[in-house]
C-alpha atoms as a PDB file:
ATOM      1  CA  UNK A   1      19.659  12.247  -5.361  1.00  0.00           C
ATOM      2  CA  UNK A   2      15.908  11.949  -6.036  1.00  0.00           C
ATOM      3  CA  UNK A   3      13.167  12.045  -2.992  1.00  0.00           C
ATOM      4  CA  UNK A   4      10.590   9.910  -2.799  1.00  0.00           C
ATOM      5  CA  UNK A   5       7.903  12.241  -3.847  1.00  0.00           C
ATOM      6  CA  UNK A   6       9.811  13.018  -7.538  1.00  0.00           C
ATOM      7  CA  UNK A   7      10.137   9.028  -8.739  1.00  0.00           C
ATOM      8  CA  UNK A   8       6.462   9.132 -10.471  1.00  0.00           C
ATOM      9  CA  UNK A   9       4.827   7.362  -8.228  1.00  0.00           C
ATOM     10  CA  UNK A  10       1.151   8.289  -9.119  1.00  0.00           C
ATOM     11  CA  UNK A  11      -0.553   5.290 -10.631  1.00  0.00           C
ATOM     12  CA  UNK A  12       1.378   2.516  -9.087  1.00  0.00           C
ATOM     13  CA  UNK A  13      -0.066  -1.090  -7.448  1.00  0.00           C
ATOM     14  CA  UNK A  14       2.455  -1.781  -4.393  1.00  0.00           C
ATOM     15  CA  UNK A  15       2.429  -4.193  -1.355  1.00  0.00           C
ATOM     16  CA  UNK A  16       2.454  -2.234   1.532  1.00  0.00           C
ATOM     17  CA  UNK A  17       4.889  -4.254   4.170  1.00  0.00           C
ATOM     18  CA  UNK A  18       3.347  -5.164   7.594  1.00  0.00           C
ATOM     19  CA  UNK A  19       4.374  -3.314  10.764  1.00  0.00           C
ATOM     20  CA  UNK A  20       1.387  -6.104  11.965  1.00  0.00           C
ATOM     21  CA  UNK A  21      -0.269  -9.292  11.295  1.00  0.00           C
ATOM     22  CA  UNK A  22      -2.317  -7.402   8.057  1.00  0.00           C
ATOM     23  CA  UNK A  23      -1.444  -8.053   4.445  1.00  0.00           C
ATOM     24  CA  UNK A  24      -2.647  -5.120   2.462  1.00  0.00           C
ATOM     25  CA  UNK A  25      -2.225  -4.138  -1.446  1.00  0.00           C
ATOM     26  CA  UNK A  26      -3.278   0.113  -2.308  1.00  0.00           C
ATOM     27  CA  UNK A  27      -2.706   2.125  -5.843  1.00  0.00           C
ATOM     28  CA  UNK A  28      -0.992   4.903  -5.062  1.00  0.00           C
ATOM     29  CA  UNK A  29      -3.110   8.149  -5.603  1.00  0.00           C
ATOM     30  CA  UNK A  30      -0.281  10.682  -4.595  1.00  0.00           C
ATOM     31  CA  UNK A  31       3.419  10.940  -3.417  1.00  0.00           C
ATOM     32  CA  UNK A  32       4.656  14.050  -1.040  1.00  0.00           C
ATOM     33  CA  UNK A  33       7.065  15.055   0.278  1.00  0.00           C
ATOM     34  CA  UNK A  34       5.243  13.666   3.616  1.00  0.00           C
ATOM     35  CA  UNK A  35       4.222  10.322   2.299  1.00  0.00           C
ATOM     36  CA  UNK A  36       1.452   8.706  -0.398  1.00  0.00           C
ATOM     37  CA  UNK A  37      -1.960   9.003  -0.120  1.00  0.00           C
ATOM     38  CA  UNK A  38      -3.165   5.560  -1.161  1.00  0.00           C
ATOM     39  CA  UNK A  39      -6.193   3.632  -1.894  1.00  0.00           C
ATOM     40  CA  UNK A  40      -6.087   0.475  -0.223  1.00  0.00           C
ATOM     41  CA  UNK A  41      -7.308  -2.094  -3.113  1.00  0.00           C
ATOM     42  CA  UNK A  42      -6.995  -5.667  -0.793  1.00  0.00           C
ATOM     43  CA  UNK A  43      -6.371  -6.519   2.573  1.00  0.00           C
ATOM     44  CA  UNK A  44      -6.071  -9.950   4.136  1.00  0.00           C
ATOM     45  CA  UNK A  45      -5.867  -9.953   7.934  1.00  0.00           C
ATOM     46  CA  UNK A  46      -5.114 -13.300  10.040  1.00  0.00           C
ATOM     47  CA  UNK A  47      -7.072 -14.967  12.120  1.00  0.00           C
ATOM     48  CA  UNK A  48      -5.849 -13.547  15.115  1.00  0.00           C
ATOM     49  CA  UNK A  49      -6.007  -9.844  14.116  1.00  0.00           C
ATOM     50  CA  UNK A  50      -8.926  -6.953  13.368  1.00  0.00           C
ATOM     51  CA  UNK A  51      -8.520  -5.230  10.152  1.00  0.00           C
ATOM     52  CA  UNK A  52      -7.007  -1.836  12.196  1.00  0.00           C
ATOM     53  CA  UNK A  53      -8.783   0.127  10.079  1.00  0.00           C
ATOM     54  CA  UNK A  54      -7.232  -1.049   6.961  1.00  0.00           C
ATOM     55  CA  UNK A  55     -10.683  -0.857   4.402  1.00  0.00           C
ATOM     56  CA  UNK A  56     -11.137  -1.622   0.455  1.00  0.00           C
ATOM     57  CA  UNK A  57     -11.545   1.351  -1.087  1.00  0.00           C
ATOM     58  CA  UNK A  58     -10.285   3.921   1.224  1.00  0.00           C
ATOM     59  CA  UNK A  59      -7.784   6.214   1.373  1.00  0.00           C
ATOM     60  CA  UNK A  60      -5.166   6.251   3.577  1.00  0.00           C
ATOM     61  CA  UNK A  61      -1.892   8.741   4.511  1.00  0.00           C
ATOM     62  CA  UNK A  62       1.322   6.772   4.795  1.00  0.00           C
ATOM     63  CA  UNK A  63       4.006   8.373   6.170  1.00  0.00           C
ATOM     64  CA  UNK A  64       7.432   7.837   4.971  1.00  0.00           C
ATOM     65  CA  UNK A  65       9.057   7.468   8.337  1.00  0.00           C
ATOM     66  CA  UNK A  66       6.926   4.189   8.662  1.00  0.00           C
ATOM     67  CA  UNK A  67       6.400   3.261   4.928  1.00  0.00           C
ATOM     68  CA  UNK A  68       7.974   0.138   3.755  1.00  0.00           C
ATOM     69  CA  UNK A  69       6.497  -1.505   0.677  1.00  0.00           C
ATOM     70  CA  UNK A  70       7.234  -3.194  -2.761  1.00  0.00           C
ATOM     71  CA  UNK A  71       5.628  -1.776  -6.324  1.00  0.00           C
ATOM     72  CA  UNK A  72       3.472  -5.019  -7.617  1.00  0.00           C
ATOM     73  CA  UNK A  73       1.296  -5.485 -10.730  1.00  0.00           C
ATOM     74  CA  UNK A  74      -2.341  -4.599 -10.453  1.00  0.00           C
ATOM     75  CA  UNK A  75      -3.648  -8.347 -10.743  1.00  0.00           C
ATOM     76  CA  UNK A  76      -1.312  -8.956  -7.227  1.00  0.00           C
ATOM     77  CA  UNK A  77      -3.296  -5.337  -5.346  1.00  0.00           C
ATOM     78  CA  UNK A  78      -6.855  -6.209  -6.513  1.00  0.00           C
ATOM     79  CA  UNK A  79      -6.238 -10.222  -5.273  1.00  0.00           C
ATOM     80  CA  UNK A  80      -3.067 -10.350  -2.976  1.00  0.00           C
ATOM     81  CA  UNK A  81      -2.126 -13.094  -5.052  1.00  0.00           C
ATOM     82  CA  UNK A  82       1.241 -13.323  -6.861  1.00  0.00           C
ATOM     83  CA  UNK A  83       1.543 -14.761 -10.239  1.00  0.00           C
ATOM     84  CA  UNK A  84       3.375 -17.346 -10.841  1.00  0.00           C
END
């Protein structure tokens, strides 16, 4: 079986899914055997919530013990818009 870090990663738009009330989009810059380091490319917070940090154009760690997220098309991580 195939970890994480060995599925060519590197280069891919993904939706990362909310442990909170933040929608955020990153391109993924690097996959370990730790996690992804990321740079977050859209984030849409509710009305209710701060951003937590999460900040166009930075990079974050995500850890695979908390990482849950789907690989999207770069049009979706630059707008957090689907197409239809």
């Amino acid at each position: 079986m195939k970890s994480m870090s060995n599925l060519e990663l590197e280069g891919q738009y993904i939706r990362i899914n909310p442990g909170d009330s933040i929608k955020k989009w990153a391109r993924i810059d690097h996959a370990t055997r730790e996690g992804l380091l990321a740079t977050v490319t859209c984030v849409r917070q509710g009305s209710w919530s701060s951003n937590d940090g999460w900040i166009k154009e930075t990079q974050r760690f995500l850890s695979w013990e908390k990482l849950s997220f789907y690989i999207c098309d770069k049009e979706e991580a630059m707008t957090g818009e689907r197409a239809t």
